[in-house]
N, C-alpha and C. Protein backbone atom coordinates (compact mmCIF):
# COMPACT_ATOMS: atom_id res chain seq x y z
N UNK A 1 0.85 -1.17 0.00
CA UNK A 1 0.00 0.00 0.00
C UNK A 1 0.90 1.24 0.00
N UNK A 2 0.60 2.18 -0.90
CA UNK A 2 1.58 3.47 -1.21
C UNK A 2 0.44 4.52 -0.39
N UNK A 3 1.34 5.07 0.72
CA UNK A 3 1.40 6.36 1.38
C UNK A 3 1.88 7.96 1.03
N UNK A 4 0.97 8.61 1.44
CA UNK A 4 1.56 10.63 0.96
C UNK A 4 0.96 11.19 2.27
N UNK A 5 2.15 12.26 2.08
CA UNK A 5 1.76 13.08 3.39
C UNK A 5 0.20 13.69 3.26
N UNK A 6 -0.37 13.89 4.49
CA UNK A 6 -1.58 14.17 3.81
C UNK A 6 -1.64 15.70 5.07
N UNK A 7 -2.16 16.63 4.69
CA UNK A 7 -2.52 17.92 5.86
C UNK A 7 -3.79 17.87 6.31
N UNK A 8 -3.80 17.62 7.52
CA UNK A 8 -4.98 17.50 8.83
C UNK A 8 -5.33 18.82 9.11
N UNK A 9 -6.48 19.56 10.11
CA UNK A 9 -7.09 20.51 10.80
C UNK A 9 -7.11 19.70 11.55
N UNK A 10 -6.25 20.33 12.92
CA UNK A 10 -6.94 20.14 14.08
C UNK A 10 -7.86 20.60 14.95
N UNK A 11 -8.51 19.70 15.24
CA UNK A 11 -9.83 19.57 16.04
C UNK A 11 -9.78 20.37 17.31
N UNK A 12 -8.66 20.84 17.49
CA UNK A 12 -8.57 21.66 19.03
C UNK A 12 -8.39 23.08 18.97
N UNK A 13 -7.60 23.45 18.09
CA UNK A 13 -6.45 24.94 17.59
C UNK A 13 -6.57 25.32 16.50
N UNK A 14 -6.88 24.33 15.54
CA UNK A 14 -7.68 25.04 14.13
C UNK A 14 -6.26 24.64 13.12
N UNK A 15 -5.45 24.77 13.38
CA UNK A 15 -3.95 24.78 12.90
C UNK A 15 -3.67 23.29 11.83
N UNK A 16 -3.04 23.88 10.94
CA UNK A 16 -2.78 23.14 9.82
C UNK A 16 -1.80 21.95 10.12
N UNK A 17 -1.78 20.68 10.03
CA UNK A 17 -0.24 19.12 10.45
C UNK A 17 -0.98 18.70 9.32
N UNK A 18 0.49 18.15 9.33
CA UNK A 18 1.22 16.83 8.13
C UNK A 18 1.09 15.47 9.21
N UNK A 19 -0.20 15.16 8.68
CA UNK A 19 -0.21 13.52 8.68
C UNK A 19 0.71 12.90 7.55
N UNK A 20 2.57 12.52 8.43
CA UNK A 20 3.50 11.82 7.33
C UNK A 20 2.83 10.14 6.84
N UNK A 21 4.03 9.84 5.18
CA UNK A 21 3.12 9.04 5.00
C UNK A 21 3.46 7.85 6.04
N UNK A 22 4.97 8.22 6.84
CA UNK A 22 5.67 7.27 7.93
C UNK A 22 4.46 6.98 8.95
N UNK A 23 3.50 7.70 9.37
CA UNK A 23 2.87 8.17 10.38
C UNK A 23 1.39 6.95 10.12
N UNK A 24 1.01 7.32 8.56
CA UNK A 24 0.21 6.77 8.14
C UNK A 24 0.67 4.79 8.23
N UNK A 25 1.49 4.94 7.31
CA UNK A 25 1.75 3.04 7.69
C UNK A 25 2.00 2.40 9.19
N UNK A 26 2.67 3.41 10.28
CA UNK A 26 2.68 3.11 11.47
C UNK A 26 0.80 2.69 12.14
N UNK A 27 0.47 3.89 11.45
CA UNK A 27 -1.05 3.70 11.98
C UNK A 27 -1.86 2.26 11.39
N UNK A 28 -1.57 1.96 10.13
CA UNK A 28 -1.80 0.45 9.55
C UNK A 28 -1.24 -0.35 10.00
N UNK A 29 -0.02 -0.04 10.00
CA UNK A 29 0.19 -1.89 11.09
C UNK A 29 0.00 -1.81 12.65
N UNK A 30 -0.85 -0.95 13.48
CA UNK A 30 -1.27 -1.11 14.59
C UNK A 30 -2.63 -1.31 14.03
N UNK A 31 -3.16 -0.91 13.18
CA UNK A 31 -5.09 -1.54 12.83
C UNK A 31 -5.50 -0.19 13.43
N UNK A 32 -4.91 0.76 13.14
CA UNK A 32 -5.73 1.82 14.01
C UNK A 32 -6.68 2.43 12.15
N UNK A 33 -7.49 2.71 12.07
CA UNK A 33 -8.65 3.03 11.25
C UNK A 33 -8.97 4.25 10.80
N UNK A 34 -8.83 5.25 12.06
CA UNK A 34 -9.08 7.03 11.90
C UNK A 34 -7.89 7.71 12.01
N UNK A 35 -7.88 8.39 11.33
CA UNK A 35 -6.85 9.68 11.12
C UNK A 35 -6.79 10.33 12.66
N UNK A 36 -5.73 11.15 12.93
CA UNK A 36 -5.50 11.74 13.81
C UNK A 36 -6.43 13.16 14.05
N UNK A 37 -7.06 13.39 15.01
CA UNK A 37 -7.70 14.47 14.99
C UNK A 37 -7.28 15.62 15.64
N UNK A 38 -6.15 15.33 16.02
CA UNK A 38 -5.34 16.79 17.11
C UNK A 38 -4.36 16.75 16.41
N UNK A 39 -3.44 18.02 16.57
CA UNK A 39 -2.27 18.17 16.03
C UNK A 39 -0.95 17.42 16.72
N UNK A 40 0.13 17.57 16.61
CA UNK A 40 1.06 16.26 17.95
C UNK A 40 1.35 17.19 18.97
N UNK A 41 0.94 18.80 18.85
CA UNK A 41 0.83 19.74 20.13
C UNK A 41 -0.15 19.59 20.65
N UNK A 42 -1.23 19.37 20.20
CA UNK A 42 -2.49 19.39 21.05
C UNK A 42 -2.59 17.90 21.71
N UNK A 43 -2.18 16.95 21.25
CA UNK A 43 -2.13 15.76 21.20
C UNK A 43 -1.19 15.54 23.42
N UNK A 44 -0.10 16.18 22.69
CA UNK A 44 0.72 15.65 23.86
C UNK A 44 0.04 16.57 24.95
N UNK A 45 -0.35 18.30 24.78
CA UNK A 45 -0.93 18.40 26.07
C UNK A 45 -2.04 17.68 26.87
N UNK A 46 -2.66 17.38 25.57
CA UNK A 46 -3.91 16.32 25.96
C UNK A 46 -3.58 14.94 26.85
N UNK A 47 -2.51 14.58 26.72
CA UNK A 47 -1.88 13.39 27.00
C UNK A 47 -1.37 13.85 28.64
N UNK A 48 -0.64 14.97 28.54
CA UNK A 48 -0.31 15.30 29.95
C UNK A 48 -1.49 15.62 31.00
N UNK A 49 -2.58 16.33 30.67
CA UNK A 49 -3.61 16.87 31.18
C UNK A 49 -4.53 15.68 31.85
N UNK A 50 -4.64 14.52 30.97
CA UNK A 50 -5.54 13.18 31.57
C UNK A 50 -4.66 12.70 32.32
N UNK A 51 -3.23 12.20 32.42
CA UNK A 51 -2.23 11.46 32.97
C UNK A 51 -2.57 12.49 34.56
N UNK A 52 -2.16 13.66 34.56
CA UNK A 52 -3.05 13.93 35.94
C UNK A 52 -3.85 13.83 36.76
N UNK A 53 -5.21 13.96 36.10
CA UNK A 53 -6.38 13.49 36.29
C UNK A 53 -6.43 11.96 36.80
N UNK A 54 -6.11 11.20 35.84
CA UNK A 54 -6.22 9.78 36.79
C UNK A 54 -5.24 9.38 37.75
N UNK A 55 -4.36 10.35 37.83
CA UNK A 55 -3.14 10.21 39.07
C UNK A 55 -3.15 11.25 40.53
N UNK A 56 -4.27 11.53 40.15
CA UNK A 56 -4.80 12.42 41.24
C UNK A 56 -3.99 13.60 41.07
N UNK A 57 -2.93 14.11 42.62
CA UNK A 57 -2.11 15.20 43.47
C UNK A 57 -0.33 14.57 42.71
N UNK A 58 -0.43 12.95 41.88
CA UNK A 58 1.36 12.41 41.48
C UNK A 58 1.39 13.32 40.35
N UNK A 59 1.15 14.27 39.74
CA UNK A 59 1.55 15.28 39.09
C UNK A 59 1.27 14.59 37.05
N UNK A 60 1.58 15.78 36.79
CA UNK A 60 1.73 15.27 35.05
C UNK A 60 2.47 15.04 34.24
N UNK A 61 1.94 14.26 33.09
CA UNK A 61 3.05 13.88 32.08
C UNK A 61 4.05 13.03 32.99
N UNK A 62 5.39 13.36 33.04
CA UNK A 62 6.82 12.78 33.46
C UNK A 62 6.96 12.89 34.95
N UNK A 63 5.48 13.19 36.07
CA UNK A 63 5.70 13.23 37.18
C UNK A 63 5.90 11.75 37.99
N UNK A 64 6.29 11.94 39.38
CA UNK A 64 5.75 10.76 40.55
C UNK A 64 4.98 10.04 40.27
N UNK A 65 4.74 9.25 40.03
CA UNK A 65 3.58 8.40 40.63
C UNK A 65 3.10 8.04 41.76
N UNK A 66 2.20 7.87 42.67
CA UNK A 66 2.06 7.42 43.73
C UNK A 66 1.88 5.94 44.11
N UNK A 67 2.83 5.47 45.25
CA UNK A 67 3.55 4.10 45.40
C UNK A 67 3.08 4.03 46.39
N UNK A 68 2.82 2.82 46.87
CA UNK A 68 1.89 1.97 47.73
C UNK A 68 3.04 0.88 48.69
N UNK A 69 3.02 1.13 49.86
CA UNK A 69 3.81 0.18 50.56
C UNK A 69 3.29 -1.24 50.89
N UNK A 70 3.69 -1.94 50.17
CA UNK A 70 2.88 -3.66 50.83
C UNK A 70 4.04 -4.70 51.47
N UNK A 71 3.60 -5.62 51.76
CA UNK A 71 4.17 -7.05 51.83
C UNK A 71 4.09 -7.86 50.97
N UNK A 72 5.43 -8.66 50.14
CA UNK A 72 5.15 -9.39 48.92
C UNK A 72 4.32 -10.81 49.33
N UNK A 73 3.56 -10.87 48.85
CA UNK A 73 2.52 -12.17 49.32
C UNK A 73 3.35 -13.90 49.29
N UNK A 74 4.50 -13.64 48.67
CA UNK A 74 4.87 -14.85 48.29
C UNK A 74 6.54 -14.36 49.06
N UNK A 75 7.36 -13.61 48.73
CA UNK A 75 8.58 -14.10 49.94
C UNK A 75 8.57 -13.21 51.31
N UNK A 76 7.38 -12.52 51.21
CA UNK A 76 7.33 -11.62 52.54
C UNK A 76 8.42 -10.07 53.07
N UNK A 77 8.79 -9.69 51.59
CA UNK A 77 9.61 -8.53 51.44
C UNK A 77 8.53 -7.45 51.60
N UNK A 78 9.30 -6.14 52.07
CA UNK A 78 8.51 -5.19 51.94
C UNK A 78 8.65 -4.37 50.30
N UNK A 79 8.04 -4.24 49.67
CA UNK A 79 8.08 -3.48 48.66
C UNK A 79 7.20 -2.28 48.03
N UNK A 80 7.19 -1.65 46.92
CA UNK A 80 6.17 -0.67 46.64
C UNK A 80 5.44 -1.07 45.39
N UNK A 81 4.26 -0.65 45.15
CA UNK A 81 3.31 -0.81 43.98
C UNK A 81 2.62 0.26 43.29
N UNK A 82 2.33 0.77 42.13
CA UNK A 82 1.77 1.55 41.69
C UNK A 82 0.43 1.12 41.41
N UNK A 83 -0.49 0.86 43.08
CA UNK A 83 -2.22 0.12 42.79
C UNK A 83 -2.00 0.22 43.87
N UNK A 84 -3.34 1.06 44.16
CA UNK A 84 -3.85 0.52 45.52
C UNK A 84 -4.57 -1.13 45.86
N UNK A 85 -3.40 -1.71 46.63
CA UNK A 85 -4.28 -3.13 46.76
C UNK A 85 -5.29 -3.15 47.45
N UNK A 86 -6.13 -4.33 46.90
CA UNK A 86 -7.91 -4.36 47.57
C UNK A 86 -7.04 -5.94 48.23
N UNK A 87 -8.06 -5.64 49.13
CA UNK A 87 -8.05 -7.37 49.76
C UNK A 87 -8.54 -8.26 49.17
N UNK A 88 -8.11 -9.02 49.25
CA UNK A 88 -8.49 -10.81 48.68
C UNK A 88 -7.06 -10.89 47.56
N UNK A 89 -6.95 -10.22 47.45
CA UNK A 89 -5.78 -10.30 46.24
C UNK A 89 -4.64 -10.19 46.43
N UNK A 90 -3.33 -10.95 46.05
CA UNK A 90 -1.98 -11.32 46.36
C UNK A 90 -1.60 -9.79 45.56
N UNK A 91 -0.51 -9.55 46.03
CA UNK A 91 0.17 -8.60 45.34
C UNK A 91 1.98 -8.77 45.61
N UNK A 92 2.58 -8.81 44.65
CA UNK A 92 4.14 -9.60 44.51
C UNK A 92 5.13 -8.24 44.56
N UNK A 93 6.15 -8.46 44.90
CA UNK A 93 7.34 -7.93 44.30
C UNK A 93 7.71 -8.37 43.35
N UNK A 94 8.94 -7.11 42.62
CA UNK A 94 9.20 -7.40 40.79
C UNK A 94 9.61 -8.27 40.85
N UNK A 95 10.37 -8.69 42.02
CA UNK A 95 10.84 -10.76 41.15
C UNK A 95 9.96 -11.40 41.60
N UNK A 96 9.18 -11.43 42.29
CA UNK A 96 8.43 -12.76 42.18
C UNK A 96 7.21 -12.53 41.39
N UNK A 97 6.54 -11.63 41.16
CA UNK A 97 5.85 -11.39 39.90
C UNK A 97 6.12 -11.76 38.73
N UNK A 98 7.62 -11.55 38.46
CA UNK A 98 8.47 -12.28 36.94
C UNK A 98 8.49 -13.45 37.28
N UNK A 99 8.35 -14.05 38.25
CA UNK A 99 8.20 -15.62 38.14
C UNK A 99 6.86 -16.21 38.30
N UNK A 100 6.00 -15.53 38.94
CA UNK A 100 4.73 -15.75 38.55
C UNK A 100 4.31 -15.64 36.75
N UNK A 101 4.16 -15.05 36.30
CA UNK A 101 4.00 -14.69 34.78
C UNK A 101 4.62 -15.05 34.22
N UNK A 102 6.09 -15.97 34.14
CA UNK A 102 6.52 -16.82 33.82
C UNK A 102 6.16 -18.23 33.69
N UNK A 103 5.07 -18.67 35.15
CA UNK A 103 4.35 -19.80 34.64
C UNK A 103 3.25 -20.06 34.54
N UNK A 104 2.60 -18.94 33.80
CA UNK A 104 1.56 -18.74 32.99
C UNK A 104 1.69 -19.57 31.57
């Protein structure tokens, strides 16, 4: 399949982007279907602005995350998690998690 740059309006700012045709075949071999509707400025603030939002007060974009102190359910280390754990549910440290999902 032959690709061309194609020029978008974005949906946020009004402002003229080059959908490349690099951009375009990347988007075909993920199966993605619709054209881009923000520009890659509007795009990334958009990206920083929700990453807040579902991270509460851990900040945006490239901030903190907020880490959770547990006990690893399986060697009894103390470690940290990015989830608040609910009860009933095991929650691992990074190596024993890689060995859990390993024998899957």
């Amino acid at each position: 399949m032959s690709f061309q740059d194609k020029v978008l309006t974005c949906r946020d700012c009004g402002q003229q982007f080059t959908f490349t045709a690099g951009e375009q075949e990347f988007y075909a071999t993920k199966g993605l279907m619709n054209e881009p509707g923000r520009c890659p400025d509007c795009r990334s603030i958009r990206r920083g602005s929700r990453g807040s939002e579902s991270r509460g007060s851990g900040g945006g974009g490239g901030g903190g995350r907020q880490m959770f102190d547990v006990i690893c359910s399986q060697c009894g280390q103390p470690t940290q998690v990015p989830f608040q754990p609910t009860s009933g549910r095991p929650v691992y440290c990074s190596d024993c998690f890689s060995r859990q999902r390993s024998y899957s």
